[in-house]
C-alpha atoms as a PDB file:
ATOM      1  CA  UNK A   1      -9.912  65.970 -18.680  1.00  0.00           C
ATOM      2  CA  UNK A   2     -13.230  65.814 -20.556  1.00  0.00           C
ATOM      3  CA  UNK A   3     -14.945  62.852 -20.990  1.00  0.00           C
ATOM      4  CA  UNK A   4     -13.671  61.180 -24.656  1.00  0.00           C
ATOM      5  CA  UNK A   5     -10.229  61.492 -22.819  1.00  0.00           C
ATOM      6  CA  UNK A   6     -11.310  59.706 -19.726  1.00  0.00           C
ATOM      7  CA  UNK A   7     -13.029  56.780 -22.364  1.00  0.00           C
ATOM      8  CA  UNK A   8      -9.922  56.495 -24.408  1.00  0.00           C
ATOM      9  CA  UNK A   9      -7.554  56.719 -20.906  1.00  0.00           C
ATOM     10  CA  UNK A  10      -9.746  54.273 -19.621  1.00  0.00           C
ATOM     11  CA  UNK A  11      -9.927  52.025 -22.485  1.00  0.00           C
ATOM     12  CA  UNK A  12      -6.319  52.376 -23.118  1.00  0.00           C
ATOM     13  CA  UNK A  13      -5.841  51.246 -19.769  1.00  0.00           C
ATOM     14  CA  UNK A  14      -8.395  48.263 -19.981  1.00  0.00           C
ATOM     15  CA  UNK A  15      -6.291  47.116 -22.926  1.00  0.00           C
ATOM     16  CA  UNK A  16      -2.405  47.127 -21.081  1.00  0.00           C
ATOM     17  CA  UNK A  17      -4.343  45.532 -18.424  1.00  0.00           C
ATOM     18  CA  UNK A  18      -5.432  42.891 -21.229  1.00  0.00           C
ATOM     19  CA  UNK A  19      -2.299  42.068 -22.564  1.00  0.00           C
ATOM     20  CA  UNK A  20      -0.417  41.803 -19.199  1.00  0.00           C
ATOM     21  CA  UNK A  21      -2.629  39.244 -18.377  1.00  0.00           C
ATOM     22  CA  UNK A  22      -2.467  37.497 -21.602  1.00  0.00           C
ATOM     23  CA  UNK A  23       1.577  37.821 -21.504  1.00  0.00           C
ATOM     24  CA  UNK A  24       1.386  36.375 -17.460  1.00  0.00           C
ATOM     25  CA  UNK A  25      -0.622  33.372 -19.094  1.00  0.00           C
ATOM     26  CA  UNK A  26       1.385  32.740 -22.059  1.00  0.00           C
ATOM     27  CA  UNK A  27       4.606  32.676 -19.908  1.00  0.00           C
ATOM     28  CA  UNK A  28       3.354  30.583 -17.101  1.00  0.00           C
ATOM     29  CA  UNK A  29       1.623  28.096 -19.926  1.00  0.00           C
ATOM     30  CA  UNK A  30       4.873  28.078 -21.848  1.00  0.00           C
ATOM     31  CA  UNK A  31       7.066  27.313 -18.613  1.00  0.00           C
ATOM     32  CA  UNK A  32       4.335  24.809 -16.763  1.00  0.00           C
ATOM     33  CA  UNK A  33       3.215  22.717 -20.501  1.00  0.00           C
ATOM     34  CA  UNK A  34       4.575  19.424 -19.791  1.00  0.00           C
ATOM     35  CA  UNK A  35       6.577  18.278 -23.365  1.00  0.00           C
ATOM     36  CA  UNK A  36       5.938  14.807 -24.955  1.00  0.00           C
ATOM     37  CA  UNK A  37       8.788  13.458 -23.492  1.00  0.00           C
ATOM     38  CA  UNK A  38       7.854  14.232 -20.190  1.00  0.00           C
ATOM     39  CA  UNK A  39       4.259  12.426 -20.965  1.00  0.00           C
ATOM     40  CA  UNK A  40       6.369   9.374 -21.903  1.00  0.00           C
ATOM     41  CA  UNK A  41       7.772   9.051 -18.883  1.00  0.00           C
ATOM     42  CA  UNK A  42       4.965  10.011 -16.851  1.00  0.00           C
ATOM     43  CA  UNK A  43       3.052   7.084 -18.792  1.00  0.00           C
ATOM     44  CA  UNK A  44       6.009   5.049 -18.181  1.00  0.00           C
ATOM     45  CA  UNK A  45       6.155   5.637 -14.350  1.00  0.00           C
ATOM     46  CA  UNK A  46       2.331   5.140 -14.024  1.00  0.00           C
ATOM     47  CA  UNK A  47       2.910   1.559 -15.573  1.00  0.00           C
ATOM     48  CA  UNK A  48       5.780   0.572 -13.323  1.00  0.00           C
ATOM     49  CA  UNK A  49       3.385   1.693 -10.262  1.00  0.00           C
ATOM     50  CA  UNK A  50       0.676  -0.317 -11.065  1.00  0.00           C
ATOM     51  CA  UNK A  51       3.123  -3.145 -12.014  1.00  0.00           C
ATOM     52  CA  UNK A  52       4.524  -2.714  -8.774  1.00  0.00           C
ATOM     53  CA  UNK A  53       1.358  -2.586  -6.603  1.00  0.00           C
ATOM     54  CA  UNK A  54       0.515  -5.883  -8.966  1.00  0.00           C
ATOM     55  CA  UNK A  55       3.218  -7.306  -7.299  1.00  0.00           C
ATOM     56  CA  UNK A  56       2.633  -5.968  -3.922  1.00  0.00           C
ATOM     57  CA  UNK A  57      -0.936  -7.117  -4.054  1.00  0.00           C
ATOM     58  CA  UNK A  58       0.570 -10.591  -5.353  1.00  0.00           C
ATOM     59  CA  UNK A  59       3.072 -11.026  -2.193  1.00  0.00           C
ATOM     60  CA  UNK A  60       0.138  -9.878   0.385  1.00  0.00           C
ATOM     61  CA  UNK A  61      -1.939 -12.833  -0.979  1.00  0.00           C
ATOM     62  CA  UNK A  62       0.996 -15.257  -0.691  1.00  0.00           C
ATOM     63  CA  UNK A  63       2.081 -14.217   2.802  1.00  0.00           C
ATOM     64  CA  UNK A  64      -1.956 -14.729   3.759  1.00  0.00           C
ATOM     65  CA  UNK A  65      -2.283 -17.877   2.703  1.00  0.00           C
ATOM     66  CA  UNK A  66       1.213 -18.736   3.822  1.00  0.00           C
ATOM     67  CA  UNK A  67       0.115 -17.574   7.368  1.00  0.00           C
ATOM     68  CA  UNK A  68      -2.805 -19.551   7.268  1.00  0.00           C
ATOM     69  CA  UNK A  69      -1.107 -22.948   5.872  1.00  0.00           C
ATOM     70  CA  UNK A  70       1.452 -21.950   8.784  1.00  0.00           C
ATOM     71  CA  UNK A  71      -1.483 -21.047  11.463  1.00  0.00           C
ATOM     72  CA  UNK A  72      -2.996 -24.036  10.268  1.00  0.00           C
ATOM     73  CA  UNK A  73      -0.068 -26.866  10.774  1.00  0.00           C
ATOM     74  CA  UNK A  74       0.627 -25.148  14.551  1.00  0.00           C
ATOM     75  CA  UNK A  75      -2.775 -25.718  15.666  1.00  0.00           C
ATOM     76  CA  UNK A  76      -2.297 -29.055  14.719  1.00  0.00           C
ATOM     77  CA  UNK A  77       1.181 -29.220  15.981  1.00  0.00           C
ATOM     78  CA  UNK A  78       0.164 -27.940  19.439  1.00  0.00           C
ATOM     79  CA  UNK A  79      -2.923 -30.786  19.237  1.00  0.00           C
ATOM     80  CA  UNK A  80      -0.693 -33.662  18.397  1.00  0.00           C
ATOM     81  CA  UNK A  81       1.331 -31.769  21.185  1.00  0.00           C
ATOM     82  CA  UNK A  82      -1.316 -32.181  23.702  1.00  0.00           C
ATOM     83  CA  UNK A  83      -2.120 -35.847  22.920  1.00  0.00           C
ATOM     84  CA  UNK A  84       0.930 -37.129  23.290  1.00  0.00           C
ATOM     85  CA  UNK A  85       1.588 -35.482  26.865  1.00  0.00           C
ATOM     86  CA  UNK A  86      -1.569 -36.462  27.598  1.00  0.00           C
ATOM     87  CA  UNK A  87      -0.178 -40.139  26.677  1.00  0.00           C
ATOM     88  CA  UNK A  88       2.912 -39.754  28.475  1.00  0.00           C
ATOM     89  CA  UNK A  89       1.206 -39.065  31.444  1.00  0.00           C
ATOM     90  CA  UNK A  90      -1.357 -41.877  30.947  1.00  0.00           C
ATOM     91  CA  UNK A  91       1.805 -43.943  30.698  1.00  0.00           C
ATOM     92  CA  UNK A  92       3.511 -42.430  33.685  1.00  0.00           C
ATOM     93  CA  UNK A  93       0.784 -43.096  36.054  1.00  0.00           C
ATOM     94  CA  UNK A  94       0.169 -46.862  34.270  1.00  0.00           C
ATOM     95  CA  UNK A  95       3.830 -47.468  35.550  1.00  0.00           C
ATOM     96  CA  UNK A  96       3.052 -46.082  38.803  1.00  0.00           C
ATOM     97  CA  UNK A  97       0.523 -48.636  38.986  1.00  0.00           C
ATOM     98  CA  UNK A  98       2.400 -51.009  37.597  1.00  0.00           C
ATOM     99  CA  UNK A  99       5.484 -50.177  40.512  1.00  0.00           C
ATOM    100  CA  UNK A 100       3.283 -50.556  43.486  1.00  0.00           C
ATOM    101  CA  UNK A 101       1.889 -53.393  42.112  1.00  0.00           C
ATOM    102  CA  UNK A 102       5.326 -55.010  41.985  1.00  0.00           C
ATOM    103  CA  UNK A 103       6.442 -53.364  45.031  1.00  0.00           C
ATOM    104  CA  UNK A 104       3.023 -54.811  46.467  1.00  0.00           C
ATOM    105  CA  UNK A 105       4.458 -58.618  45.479  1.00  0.00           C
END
């Protein structure tokens, strides 16, 4: 083999190596190209999903502030709680007092 059939064997080869690569990209472009249709509904999905963590962000304020208001009214529950067993037992021991006193007549 002399050497303008090595360049041309070479460069022949250079050039199937060339195309196959172009083919492999063409074919794997044309199978993987997403179609207008399929942007539609990617669009469409990407709406509903930030429409939907809209929503989500919506109910996670609303259960917050629910918990609060509900935090809230125990705390003052449990108070009122407290003050009026703190009452009864003022009132208990005023009609303890109030027995012996009689018993004490």
């Amino acid at each position: 083999m002399n050497r303008t059939e090595f360049v041309i064997v070479t460069a022949l080869i250079l050039f199937v190596a060339f195309a196959l690569g172009w083919f492999a990209y063409w074919l794997l472009h044309r199978f993987t190209a997403v179609s207008h249709a399929d942007m539609g509904e990617l669009d469409r999905m990407a709406q509903e999903l930030q429409e939907a963590e809209d929503i989500r962000d919506q109910a996670i304020s609303y259960i917050e502030a629910r918990e609060y208001e509900l935090t809230q009214k125990l705390t003052q529950t449990e108070a009122e709680l407290q003050a009026a067993m703190d009452g009864l037992r003022a009132a208990r021991g005023e009609i303890e007092y109030l027995r012996r006193q009689l018993d004490q007549s």
